[in-house]
Protein backbone atom coordinates (compact mmCIF):
# COMPACT_ATOMS: atom_id res chain seq x y z
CA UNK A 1 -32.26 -39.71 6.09
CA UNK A 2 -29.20 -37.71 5.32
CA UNK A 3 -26.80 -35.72 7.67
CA UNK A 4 -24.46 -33.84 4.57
CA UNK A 5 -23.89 -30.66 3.81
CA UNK A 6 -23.65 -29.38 0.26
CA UNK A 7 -19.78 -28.07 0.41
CA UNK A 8 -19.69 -24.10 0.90
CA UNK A 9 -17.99 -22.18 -2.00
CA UNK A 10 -15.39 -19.81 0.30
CA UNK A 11 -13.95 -20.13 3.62
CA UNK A 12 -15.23 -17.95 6.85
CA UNK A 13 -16.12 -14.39 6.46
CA UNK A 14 -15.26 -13.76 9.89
CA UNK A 15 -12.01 -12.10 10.14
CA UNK A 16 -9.91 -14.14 11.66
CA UNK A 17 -6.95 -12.22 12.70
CA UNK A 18 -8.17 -11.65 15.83
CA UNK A 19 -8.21 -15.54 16.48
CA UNK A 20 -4.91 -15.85 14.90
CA UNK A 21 -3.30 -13.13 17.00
CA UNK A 22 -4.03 -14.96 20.54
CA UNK A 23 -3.88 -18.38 19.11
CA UNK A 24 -0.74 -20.64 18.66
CA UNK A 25 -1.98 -23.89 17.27
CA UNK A 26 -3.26 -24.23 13.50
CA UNK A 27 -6.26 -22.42 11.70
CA UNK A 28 -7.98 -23.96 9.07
CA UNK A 29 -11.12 -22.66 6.51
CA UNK A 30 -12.97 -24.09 3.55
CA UNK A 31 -10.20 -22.58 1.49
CA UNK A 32 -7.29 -25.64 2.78
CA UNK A 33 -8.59 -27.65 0.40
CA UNK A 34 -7.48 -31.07 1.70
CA UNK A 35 -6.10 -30.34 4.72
CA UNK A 36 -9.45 -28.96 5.70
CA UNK A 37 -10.93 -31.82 4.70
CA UNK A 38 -8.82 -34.65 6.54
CA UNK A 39 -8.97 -32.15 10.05
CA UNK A 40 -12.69 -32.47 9.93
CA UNK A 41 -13.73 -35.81 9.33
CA UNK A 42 -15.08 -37.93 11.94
CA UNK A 43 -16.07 -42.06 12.63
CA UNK A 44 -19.38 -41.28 11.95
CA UNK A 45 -19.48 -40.80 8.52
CA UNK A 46 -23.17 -40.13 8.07
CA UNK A 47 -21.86 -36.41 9.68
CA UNK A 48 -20.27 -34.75 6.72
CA UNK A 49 -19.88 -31.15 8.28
CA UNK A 50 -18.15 -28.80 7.05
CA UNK A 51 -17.11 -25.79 9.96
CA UNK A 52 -16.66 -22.40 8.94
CA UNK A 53 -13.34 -22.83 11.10
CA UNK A 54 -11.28 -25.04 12.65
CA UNK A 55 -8.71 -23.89 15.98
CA UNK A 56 -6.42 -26.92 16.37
CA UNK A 57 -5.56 -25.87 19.81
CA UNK A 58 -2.47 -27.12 21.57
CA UNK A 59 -3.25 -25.73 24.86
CA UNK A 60 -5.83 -24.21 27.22
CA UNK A 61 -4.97 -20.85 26.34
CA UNK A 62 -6.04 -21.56 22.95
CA UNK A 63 -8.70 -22.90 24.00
CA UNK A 64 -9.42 -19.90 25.78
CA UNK A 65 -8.96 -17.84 22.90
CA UNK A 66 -10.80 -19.92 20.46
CA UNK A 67 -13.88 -19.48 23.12
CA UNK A 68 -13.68 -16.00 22.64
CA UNK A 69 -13.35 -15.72 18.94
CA UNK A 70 -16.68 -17.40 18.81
CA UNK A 71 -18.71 -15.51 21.02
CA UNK A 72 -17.31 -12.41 19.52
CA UNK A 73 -18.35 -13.46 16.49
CA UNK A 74 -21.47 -15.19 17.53
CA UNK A 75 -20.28 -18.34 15.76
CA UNK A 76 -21.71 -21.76 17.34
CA UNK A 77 -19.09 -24.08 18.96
CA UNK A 78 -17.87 -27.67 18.59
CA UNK A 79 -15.51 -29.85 20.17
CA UNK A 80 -13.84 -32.42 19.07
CA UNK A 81 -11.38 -34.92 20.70
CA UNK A 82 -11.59 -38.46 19.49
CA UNK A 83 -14.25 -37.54 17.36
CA UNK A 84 -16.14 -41.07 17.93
CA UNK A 85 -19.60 -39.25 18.62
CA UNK A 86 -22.01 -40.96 17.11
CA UNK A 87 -24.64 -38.66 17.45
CA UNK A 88 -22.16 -36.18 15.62
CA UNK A 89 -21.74 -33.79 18.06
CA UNK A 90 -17.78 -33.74 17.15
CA UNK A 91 -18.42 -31.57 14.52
CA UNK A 92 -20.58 -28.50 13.49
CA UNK A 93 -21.44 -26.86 9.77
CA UNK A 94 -20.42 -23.03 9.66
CA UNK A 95 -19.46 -23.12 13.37
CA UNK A 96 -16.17 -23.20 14.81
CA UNK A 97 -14.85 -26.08 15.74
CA UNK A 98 -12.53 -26.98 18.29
CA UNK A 99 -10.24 -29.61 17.53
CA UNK A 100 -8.28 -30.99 20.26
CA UNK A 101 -6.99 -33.64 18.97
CA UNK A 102 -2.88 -32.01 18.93
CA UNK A 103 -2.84 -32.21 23.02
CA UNK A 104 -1.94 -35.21 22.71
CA UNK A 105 0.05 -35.15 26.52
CA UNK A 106 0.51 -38.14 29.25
CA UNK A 107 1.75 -38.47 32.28
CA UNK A 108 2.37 -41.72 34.55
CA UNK A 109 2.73 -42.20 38.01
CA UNK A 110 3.60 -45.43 38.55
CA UNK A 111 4.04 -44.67 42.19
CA UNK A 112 0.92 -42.68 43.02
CA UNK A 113 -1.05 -45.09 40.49
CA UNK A 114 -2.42 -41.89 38.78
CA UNK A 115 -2.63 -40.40 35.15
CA UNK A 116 -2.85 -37.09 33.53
CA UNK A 117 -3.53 -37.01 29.92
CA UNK A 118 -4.74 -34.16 27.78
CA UNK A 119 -8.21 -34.33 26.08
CA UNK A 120 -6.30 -35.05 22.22
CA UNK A 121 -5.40 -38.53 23.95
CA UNK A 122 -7.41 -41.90 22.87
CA UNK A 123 -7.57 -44.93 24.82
CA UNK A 124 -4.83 -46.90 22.56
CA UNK A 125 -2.20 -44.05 23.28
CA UNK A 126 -3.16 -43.99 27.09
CA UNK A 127 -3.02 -47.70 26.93
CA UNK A 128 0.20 -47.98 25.61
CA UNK A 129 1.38 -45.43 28.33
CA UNK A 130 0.11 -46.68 31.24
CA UNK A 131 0.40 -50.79 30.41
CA UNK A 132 4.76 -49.46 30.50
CA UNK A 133 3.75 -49.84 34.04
CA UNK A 134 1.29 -52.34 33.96
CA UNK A 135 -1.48 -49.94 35.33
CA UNK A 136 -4.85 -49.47 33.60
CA UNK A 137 -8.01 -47.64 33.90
CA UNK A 138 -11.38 -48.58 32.37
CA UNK A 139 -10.78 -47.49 29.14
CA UNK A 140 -13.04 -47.57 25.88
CA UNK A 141 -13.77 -51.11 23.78
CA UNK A 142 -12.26 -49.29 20.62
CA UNK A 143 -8.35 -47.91 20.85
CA UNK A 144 -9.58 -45.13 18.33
CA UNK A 145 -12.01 -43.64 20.87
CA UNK A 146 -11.47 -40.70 22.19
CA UNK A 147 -10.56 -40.02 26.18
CA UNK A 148 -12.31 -37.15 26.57
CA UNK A 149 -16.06 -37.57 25.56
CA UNK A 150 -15.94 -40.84 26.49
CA UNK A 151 -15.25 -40.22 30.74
CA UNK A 152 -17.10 -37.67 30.23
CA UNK A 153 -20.34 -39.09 29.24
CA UNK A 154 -19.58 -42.24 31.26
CA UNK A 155 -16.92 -44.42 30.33
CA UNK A 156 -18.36 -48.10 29.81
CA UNK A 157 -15.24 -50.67 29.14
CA UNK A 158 -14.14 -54.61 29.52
CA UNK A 159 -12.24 -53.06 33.45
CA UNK A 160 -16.15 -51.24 34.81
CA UNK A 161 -17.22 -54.36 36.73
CA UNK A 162 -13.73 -54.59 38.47
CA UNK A 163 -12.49 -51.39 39.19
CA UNK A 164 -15.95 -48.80 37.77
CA UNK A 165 -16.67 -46.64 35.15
CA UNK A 166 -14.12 -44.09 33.48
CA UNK A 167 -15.77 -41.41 35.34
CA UNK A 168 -15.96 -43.39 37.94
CA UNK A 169 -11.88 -43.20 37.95
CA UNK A 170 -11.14 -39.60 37.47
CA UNK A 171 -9.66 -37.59 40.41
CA UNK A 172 -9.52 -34.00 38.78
CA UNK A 173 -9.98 -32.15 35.96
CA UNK A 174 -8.57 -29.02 34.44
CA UNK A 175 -11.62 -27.00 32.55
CA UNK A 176 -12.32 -24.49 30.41
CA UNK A 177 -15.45 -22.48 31.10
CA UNK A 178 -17.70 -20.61 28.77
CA UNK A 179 -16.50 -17.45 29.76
CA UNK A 180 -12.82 -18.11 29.81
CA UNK A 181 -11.94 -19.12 33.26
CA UNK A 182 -9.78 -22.06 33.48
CA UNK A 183 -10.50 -23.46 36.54
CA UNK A 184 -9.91 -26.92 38.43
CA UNK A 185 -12.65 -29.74 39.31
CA UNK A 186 -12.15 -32.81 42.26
CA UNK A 187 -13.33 -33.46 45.49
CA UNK A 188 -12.31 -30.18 47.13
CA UNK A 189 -12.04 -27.89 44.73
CA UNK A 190 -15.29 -26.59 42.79
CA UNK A 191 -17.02 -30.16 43.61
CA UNK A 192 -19.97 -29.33 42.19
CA UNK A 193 -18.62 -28.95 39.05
CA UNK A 194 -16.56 -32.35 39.20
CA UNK A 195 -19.80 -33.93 39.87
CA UNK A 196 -21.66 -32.70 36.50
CA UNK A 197 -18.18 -33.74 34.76
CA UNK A 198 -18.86 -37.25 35.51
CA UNK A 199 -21.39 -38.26 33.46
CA UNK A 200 -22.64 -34.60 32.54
CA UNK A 201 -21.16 -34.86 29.73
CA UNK A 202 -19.98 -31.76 27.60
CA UNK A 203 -22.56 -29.10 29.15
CA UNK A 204 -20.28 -27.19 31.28
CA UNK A 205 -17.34 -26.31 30.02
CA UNK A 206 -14.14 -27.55 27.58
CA UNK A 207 -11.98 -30.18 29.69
CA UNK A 208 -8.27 -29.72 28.90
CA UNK A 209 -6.80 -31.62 31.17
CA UNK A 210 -7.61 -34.89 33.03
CA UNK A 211 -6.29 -37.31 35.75
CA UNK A 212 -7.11 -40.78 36.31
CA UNK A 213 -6.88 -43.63 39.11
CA UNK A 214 -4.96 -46.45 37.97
CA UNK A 215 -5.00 -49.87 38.68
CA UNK A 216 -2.92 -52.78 38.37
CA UNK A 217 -4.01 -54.61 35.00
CA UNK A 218 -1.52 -56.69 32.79
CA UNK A 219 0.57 -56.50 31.09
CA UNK A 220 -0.39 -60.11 30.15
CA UNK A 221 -3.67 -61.40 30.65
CA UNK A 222 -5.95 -64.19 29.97
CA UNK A 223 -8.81 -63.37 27.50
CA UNK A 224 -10.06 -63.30 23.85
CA UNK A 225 -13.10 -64.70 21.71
CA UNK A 226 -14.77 -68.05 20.97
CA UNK A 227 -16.88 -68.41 18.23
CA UNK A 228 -19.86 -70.18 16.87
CA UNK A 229 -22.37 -70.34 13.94
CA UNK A 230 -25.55 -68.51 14.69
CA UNK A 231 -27.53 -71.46 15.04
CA UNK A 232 -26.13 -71.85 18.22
CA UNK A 233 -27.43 -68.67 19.88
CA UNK A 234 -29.62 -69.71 22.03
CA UNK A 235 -27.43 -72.24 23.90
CA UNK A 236 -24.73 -70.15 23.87
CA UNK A 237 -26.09 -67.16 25.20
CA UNK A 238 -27.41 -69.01 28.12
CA UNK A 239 -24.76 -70.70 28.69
CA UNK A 240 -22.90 -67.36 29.06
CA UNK A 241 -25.60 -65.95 31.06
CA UNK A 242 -25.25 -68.79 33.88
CA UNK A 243 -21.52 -68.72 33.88
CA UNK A 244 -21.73 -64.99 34.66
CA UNK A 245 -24.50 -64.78 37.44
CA UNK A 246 -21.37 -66.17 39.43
CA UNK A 247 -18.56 -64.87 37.95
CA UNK A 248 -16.01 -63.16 40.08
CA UNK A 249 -15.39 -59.68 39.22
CA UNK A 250 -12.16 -60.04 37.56
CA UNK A 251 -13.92 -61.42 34.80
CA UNK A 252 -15.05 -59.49 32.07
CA UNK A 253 -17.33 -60.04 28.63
CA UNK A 254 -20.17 -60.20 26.29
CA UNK A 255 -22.19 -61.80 23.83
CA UNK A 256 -21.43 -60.50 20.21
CA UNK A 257 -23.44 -61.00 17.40
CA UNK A 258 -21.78 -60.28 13.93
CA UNK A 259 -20.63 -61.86 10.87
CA UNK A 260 -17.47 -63.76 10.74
CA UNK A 261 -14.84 -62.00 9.27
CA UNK A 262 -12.62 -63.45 6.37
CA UNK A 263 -9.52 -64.47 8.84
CA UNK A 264 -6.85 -67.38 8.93
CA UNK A 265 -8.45 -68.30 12.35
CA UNK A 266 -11.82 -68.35 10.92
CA UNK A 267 -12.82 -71.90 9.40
CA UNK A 268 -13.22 -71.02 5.89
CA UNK A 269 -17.28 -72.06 5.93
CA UNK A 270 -18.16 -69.68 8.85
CA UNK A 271 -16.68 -66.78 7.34
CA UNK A 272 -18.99 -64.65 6.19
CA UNK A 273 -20.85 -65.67 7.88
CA UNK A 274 -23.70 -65.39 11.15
CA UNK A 275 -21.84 -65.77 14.16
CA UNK A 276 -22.69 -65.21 17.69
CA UNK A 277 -19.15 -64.72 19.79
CA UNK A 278 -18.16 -64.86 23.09
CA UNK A 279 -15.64 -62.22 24.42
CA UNK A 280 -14.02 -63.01 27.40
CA UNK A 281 -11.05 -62.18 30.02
CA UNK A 282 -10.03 -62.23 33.18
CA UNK A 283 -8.08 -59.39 34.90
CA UNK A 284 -5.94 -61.41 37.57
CA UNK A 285 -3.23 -63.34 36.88
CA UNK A 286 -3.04 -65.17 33.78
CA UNK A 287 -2.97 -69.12 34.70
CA UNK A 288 -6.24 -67.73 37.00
CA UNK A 289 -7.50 -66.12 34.35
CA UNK A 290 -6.83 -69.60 32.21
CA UNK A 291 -8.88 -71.89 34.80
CA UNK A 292 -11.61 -69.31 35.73
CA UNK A 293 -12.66 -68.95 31.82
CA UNK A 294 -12.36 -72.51 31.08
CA UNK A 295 -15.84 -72.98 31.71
CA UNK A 296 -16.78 -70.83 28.68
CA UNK A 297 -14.11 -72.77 26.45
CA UNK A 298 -14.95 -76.27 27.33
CA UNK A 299 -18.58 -75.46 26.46
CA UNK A 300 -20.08 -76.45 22.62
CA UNK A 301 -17.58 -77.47 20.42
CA UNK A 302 -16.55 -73.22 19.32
CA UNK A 303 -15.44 -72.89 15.59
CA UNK A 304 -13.59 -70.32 16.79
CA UNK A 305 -10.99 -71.04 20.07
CA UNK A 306 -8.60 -67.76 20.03
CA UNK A 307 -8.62 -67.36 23.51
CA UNK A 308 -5.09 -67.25 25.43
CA UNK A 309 -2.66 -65.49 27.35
CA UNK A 310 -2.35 -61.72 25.17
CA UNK A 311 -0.81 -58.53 26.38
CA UNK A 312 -3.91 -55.99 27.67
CA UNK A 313 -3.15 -53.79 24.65
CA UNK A 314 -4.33 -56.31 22.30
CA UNK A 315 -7.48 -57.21 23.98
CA UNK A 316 -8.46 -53.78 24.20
CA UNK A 317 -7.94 -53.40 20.06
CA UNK A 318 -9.75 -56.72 19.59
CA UNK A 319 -13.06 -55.30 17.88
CA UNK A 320 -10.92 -52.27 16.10
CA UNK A 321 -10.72 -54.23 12.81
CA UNK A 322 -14.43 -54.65 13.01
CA UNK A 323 -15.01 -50.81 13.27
CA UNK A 324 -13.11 -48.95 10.79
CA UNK A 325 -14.08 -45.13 10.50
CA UNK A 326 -16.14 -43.45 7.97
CA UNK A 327 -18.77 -46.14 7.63
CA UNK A 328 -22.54 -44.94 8.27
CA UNK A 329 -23.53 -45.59 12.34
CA UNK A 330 -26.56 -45.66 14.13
CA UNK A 331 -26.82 -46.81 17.43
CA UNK A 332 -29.34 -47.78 20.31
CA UNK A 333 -28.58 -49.17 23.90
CA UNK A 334 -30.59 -49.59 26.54
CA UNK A 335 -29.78 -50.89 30.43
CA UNK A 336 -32.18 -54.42 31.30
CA UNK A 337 -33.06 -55.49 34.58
CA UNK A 338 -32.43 -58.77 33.62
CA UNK A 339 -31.77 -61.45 31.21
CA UNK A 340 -34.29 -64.33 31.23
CA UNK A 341 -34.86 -66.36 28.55
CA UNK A 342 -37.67 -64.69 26.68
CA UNK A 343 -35.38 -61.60 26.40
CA UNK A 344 -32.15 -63.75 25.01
CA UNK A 345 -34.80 -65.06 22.61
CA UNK A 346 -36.23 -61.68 21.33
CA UNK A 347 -32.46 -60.38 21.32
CA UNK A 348 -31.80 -63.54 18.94
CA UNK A 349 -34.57 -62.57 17.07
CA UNK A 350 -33.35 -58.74 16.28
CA UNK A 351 -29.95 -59.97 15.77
CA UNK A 352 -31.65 -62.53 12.63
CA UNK A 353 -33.52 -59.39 11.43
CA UNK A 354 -30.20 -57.25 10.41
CA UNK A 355 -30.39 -55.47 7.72
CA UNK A 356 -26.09 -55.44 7.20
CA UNK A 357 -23.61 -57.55 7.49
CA UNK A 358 -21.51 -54.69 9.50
CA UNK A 359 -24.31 -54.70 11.78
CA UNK A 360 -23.67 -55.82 15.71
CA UNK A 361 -25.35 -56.43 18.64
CA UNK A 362 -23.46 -56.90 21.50
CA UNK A 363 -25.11 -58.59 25.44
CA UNK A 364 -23.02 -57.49 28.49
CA UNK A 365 -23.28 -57.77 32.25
CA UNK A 366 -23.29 -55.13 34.78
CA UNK A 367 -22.96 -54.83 38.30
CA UNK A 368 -19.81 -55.32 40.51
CA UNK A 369 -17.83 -51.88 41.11
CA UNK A 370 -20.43 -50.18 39.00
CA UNK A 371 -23.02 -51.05 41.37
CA UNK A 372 -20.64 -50.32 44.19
CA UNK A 373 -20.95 -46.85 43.29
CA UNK A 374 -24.13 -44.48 44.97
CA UNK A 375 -26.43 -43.38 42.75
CA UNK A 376 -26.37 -39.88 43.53
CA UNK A 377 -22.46 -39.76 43.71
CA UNK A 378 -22.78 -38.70 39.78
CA UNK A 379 -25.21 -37.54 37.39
CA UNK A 380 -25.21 -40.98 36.19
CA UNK A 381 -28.30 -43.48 36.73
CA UNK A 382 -29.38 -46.96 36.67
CA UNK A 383 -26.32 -48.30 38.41
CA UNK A 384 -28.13 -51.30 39.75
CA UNK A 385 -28.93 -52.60 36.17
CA UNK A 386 -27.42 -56.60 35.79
CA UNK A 387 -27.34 -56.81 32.44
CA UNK A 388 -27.36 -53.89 28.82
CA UNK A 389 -27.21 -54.39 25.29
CA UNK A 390 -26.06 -52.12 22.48
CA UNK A 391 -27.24 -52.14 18.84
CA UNK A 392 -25.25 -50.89 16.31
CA UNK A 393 -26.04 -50.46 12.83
CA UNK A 394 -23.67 -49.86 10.26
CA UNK A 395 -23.52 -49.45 6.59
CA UNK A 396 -22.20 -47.46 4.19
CA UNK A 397 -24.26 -46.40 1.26
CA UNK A 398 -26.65 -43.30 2.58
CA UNK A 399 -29.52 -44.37 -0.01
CA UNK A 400 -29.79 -46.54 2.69
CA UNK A 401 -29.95 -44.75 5.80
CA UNK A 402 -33.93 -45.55 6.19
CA UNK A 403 -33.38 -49.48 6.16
CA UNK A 404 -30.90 -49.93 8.34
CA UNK A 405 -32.00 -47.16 11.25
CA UNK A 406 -35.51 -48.53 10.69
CA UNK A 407 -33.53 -51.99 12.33
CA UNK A 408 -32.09 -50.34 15.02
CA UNK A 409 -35.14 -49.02 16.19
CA UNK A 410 -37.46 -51.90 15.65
CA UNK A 411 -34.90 -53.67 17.95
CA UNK A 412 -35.12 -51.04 20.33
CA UNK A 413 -38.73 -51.66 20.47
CA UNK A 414 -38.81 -55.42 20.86
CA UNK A 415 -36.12 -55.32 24.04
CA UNK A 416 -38.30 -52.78 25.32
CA UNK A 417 -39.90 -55.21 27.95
CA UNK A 418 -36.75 -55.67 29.76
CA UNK A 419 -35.22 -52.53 29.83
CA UNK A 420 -34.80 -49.70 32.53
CA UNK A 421 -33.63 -45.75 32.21
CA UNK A 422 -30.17 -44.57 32.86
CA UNK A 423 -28.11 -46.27 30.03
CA UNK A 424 -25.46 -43.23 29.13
CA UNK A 425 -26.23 -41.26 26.69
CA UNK A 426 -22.43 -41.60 24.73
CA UNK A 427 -24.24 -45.03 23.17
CA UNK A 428 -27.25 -43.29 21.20
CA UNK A 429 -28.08 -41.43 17.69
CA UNK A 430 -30.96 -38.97 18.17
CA UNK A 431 -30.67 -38.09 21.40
CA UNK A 432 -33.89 -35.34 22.14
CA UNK A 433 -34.55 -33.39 25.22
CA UNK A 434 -37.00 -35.70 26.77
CA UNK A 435 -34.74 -38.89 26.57
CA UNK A 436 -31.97 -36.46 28.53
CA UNK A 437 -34.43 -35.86 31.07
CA UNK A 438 -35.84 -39.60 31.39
CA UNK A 439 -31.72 -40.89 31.60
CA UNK A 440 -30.69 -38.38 34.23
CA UNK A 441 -33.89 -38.47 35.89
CA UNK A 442 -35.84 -35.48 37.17
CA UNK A 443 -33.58 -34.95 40.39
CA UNK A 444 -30.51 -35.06 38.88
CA UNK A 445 -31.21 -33.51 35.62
CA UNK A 446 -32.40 -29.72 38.06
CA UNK A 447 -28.77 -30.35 39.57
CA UNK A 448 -27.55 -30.14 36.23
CA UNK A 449 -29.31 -27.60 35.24
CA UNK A 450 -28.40 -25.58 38.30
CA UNK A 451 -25.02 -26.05 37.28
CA UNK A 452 -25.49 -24.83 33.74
CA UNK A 453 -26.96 -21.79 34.34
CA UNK A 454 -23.93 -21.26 37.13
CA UNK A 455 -21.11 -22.55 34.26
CA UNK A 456 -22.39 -21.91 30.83
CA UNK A 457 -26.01 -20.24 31.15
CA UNK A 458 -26.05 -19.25 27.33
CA UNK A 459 -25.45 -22.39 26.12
CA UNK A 460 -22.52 -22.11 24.21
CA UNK A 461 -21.95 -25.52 25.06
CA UNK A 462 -24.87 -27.00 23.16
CA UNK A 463 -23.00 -29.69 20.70
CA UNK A 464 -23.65 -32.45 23.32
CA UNK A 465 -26.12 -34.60 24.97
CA UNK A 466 -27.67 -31.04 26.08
CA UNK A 467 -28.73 -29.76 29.49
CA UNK A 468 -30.53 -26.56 28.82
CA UNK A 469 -30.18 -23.71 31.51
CA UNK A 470 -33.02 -22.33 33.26
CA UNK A 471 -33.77 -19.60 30.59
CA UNK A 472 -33.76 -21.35 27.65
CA UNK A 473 -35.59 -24.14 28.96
């Protein structure tokens, strides 16, 4: 299974002056070599896709004009802000693509507890902006991810059961419609709109501007990772399951299942390794944090004790070393409506099966403020779910692409006794039209479509987790 692109011989042959006369950020075509080649590559690097042209806008109004370059030339369309898709819709072959990534813009109100940040931003920059004040918003579990796509199709992170969802968070956002209208989305103005945004994903329109509710978070807090040979799964993940059934909301974690890595902290005969992981941490203050986790550290004998007061930066970055771009991804996740102990067992059981060492699995409660939230208050389902998993594969030779995704779906298949509908769509590869329908469900996915057809009823906007309008349906 292969996602590349045999490399075109010459750039566009669209004329681009037209483009270049309304636009003020950076152009780029086949023909800037490597430049080109640097602008366009993405975390998933089984998406080697090479655009026909790339508008590095550095505001709306080039967004705006990059818009209408496209449909003018009938070109298909792209966006890319963090580019972690990993169903690859950050980037398009002989399309345009627009790279936001130069808005790079934030702005803190420490007083108002709010945040506006430009869709170029990714959760270690906003991080490192908002922690000045020791404010936070649920942000993603990787500092490379992008702010944009992320709130946008959700916004799962370590803060959701204490203070919601990333989309959960935003108060307004600045968009850019299909036809060219910049227009504003929150409670009062164009709700409707603001409603699709969260959770919607990209259908209805290019978001160039954002603002976020903050909360108080850090600087210093209590948290980080145990560790454990993989024979001690089972206990473990029980262990962790009990501890969180009554575990205030301030606390946050999961179960991760991954090979050691080759660190100091590592004993030298677990790296390498099979190791099942416990992350934890506790939002409050840190000696709370220190006696509400201490359950989890006095428990087993861990290899592996890293966990201590840290600043909230370095929590957030504590799987980036684990996740460096360019490597091959495929992913599955799936909501559960609970964890007994048949379903830790089978998730034990996948987890053995991996077919690469880069390969994760990851077990993570829900509930608390993500539960708080209605159902229909966003497009978003299956709010009630207690517990999800994800399933990552990744690799990095494509000759063996069939192997590894052949894991990820197997897995998929043996959790499928515990699982419900609704997990967001951000967390999938091969996302068709009928698992869109089945995650929004049939009620919210005709609101959505009402909403397409109102904000982008050609489908320009069809580089996402797609919600066709009425016509093309």
């Amino acid at each position: 299974m292969t996602h590349t692109t045999a490399p075109r011989e010459t750039g566009s042959q669209a004329d681009l002056s037209p483009l270049r006369a309304g636009f003020a950020g950076e152009i780029l075509t086949p023909d800037d070599g490597e430049t080109y080649d640097a602008t366009r590559a993405v975390f998933n690097g089984m998406f080697d896709r090479r655009p026909a042209v790339v508008a590095r806008a550095t505001t709306a109004a080039d967004v705006v004009a990059a818009l209408g370059f496209a449909r003018a030339e009938a070109l298909p369309i792209a966006i890319l802000g963090g580019g972690h898709s990993v169903a690859g819709y950050s980037t398009i072959d002989d399309g345009l693509l627009i790279d936001l990534r130069p808005m790079k813009g934030i702005e803190v109100d420490p007083v108002g507890r709010k945040a506006r940040v430009q869709p170029g931003v990714t959760w270690g920059e906003f991080d490192a902006a908002s922690q000045q004040h020791g404010l936070a918003t649920t942000g993603g579990r990787m500092t490379t991810t992008g702010v944009a796509g992320f709130t946008l199709g959700s916004g799962s992170g370590w803060l959701e059961r204490l203070h919601g969802l990333a989309a959960d968070n935003l108060l307004s956002a600045q968009v850019v419609t299909a036809d060219g209208r910049v227009l504003t989305a929150n409670e009062t103005e164009n709700p409707d709109l603001f409603w699709g945004l969260r959770g919607g994903g990209g259908n209805f329109g290019v978001v160039t501007e954002f603002e976020f509710r903050l909360h108080p978070v850090g600087p210093l807090v209590y948290g980080g990772m145990l560790m454990y040979p993989r024979d001690r799964a089972p206990e473990v993940c029980r262990n962790f399951r009990d501890f969180m059934r009554d575990a205030p909301r301030e606390v946050a974690g999961g179960i991760i299942f991954m090979h050691a890595p080759p660190a100091p902290f590592v004993p030298a005969e677990l790296q390498g390794r099979p190791a099942v992981a416990v992350l934890a941490a506790h939002w409050g203050a840190v000696e709370d944090g220190e006696a509400a986790l201490a359950p989890l550290r006095e428990f087993g004998d861990p290899a592996v004790d890293v966990m201590q007061p840290m600043p909230y930066v370095a929590l957030q970055a504590i799987t980036d070393a684990g996740n460096p771009p360019g490597r091959r991804n495929y992913w599955r996740s799936e909501l559960l409506t609970d964890l007994p102990d048949d379903a830790i067992d089978a998730f034990i059981a996948c987890a053995a099966a991996a077919t690469s060492p880069a390969s994760v699995m990851v077990m993570a409660p829900g509930g608390g403020a993500v539960a708080d939230v209605p159902e229909d208050a966003t497009p978003l389902s299956g709010r009630s779910a207690t517990w999800f998993y994800h399933c990552y594969g990744i690799w990095t030779e494509p000759a063996e692409d069939d192997r590894h995704i052949g894991w990820v779906r197997a897995s998929e298949q043996a959790l499928r006794p515990w699982t419900m509908t609704g997990m967001a769509l951000n967390f999938m590869s091969d996302i068709d039209d009928s698992r869109v329908r089945d995650t929004f469900g049939a009620a919210k996915y005709e609101r959505l479509v009402v909403l397409k057809d109102e904000y982008d009823p050609d489908n320009v906007f069809r580089m996402n987790q797609n919600v066709r309008p009425s016509t093309l349906a």
